[in-house]
N, C-alpha and C. Protein backbone atom coordinates (compact mmCIF):
# COMPACT_ATOMS: atom_id res chain seq x y z
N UNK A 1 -19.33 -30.62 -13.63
CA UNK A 1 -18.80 -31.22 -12.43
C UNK A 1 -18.26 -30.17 -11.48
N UNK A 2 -17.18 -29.20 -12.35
CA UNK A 2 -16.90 -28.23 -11.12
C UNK A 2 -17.74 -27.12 -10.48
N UNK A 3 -19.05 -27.17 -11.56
CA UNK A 3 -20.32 -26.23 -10.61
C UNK A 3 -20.56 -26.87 -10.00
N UNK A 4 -20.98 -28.30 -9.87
CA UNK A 4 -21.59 -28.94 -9.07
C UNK A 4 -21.15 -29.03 -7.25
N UNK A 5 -19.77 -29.10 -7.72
CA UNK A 5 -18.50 -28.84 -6.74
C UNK A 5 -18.75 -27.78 -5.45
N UNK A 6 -18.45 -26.50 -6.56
CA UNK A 6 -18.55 -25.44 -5.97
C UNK A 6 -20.39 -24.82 -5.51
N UNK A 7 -21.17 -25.53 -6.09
CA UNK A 7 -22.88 -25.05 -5.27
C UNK A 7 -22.68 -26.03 -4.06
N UNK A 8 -22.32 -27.01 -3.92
CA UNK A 8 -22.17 -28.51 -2.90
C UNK A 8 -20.83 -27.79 -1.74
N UNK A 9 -20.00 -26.86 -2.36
CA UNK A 9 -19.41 -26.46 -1.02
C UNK A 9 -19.90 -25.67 -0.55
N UNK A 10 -20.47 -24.56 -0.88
CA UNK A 10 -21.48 -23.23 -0.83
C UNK A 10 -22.05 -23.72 0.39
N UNK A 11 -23.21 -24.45 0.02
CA UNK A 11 -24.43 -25.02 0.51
C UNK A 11 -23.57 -25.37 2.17
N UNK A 12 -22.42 -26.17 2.23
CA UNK A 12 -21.92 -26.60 3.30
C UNK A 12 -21.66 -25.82 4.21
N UNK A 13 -21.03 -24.78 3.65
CA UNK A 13 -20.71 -23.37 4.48
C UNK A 13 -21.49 -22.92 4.57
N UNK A 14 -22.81 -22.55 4.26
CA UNK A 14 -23.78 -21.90 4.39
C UNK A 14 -24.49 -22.48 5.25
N UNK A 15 -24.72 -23.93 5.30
CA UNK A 15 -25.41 -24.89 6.56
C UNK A 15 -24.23 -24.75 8.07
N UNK A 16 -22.87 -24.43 7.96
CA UNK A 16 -21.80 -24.63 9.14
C UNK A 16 -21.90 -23.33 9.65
N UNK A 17 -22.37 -22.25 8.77
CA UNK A 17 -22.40 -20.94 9.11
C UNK A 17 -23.52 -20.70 10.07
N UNK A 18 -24.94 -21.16 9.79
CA UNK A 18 -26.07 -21.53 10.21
C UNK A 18 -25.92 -21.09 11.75
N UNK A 19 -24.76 -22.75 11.73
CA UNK A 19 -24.74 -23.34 12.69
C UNK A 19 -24.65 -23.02 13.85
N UNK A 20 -23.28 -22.04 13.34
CA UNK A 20 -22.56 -21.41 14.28
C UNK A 20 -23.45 -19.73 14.53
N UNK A 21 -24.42 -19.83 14.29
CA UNK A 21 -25.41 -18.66 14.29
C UNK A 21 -24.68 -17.34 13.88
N UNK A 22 -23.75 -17.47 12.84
CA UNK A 22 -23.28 -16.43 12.28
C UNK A 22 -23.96 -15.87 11.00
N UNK A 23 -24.57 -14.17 10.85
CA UNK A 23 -24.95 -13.67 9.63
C UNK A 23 -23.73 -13.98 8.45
N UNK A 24 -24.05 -13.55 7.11
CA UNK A 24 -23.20 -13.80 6.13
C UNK A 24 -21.95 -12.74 6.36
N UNK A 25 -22.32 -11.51 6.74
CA UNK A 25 -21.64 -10.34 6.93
C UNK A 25 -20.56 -10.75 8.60
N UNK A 26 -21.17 -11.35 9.29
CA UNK A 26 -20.39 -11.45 10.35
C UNK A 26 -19.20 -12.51 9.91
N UNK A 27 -19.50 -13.38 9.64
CA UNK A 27 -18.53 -14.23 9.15
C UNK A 27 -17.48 -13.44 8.27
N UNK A 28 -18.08 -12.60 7.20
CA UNK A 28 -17.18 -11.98 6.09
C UNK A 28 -16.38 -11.11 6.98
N UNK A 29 -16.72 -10.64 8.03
CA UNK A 29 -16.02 -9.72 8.95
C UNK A 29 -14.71 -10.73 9.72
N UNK A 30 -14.99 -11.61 9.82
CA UNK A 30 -14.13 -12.24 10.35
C UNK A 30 -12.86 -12.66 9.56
N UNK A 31 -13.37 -13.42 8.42
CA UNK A 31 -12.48 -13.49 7.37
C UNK A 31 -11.86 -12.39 6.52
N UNK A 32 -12.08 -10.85 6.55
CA UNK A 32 -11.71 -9.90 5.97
C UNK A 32 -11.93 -9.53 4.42
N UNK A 33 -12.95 -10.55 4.43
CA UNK A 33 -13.52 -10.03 3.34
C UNK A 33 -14.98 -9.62 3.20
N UNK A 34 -15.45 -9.01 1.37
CA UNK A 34 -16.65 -8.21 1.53
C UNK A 34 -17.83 -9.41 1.73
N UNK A 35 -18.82 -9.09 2.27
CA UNK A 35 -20.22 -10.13 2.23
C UNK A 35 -20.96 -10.29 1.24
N UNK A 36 -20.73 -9.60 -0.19
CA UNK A 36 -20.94 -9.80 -1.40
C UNK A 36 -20.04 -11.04 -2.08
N UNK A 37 -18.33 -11.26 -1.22
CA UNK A 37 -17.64 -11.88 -1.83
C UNK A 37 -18.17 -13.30 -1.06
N UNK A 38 -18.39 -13.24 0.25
CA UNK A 38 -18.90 -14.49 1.03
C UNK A 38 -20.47 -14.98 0.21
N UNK A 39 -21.14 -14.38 0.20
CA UNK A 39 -22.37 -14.42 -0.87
C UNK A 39 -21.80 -15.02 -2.05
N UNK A 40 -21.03 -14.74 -2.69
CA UNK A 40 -20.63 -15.79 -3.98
C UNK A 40 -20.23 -17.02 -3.31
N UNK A 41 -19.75 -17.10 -2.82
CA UNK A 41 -18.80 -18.62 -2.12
C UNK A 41 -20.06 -19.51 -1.98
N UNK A 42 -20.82 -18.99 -1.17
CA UNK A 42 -21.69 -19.71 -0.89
C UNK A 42 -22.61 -20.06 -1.95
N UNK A 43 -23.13 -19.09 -2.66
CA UNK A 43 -23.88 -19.52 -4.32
C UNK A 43 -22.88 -20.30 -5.37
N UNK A 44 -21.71 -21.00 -4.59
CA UNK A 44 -21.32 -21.68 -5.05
C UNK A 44 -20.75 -20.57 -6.76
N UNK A 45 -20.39 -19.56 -6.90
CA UNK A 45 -20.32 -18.94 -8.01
C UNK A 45 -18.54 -17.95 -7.40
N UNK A 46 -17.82 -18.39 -6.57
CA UNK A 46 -16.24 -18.34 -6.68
C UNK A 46 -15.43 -19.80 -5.93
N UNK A 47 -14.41 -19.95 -6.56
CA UNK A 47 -13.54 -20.79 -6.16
C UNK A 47 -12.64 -19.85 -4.97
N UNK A 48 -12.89 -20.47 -4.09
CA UNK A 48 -11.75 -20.05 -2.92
C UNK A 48 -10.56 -20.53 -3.16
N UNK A 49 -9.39 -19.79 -2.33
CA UNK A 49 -8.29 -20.43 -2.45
C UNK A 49 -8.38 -21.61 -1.10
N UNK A 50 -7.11 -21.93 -1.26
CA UNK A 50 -7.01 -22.99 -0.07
C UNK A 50 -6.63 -21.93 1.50
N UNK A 51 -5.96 -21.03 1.42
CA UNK A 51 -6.11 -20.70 2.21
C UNK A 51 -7.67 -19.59 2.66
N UNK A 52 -7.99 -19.30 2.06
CA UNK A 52 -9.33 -19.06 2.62
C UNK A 52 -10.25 -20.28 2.97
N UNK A 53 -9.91 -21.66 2.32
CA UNK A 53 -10.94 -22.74 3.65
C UNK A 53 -10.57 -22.93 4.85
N UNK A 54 -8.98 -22.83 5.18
CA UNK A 54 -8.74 -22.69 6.04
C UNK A 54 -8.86 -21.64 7.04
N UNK A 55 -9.09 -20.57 6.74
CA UNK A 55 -9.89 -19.46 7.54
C UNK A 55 -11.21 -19.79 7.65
N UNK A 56 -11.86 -19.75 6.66
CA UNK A 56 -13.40 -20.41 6.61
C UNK A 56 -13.30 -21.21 8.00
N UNK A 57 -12.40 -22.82 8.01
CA UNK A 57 -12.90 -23.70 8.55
C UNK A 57 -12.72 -23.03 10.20
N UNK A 58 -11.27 -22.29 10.29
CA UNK A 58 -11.11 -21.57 11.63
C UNK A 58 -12.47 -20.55 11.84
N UNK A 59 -12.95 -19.62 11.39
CA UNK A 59 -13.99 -19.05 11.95
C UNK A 59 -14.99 -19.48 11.89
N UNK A 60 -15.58 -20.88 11.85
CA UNK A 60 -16.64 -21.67 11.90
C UNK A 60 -16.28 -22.69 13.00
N UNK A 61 -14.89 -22.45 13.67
CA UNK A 61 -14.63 -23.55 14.42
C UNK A 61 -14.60 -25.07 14.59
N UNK A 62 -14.53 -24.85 12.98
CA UNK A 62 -14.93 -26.57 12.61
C UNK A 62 -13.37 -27.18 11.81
N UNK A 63 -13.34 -28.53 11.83
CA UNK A 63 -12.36 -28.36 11.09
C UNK A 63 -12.41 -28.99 9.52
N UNK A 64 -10.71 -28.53 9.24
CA UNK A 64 -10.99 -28.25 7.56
C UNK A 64 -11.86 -29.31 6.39
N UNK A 65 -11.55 -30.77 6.71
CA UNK A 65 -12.61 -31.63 6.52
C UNK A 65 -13.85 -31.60 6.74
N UNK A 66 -14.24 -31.17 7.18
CA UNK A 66 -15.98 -30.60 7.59
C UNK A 66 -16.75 -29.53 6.10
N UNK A 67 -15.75 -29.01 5.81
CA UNK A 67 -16.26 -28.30 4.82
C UNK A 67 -16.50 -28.77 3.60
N UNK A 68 -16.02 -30.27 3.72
CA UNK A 68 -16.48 -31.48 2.33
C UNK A 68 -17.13 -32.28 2.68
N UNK A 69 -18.18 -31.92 3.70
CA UNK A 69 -18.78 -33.56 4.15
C UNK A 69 -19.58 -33.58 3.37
N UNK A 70 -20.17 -32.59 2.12
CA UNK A 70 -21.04 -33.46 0.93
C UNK A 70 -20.49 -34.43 0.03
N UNK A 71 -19.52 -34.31 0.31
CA UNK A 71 -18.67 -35.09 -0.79
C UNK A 71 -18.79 -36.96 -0.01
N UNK A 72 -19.61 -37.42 0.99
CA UNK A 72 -20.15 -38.54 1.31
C UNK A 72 -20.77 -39.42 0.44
């Protein structure tokens, strides 16, 4: 259940990232972290904290609910 979780948030950020026509590395630049560590997030293979969705959701310009809309 909690892989399932974490590939299903991945995938979300990785589609919001898309969106916002940001590379993986630009985004990681934004958030201050490495693009190896954004690369896991998204393969769904680290748990973020809560405050990194909330950065997430700020440099995607979306807000923080957006980053669970698989959870529909």
């Amino acid at each position: 259940m909690n892989t399932k979780i974490l590939k299903n948030f991945g995938e979300t950020v990785r589609r919001k990232r898309k969106i916002a026509e940001l590379s993986q590395e630009a985004l990681a630049e934004k958030l201050g972290i490495h693009r190896t560590y954004m690369s896991f997030i998204e393969r769904g293979q680290r748990n973020p904290s809560l405050l990194m969705l909330f950065k997430i959701s700020r440099a995607l310009k979306i807000k923080l609910p957006e980053l669970f809309e698989f959870d529909k």
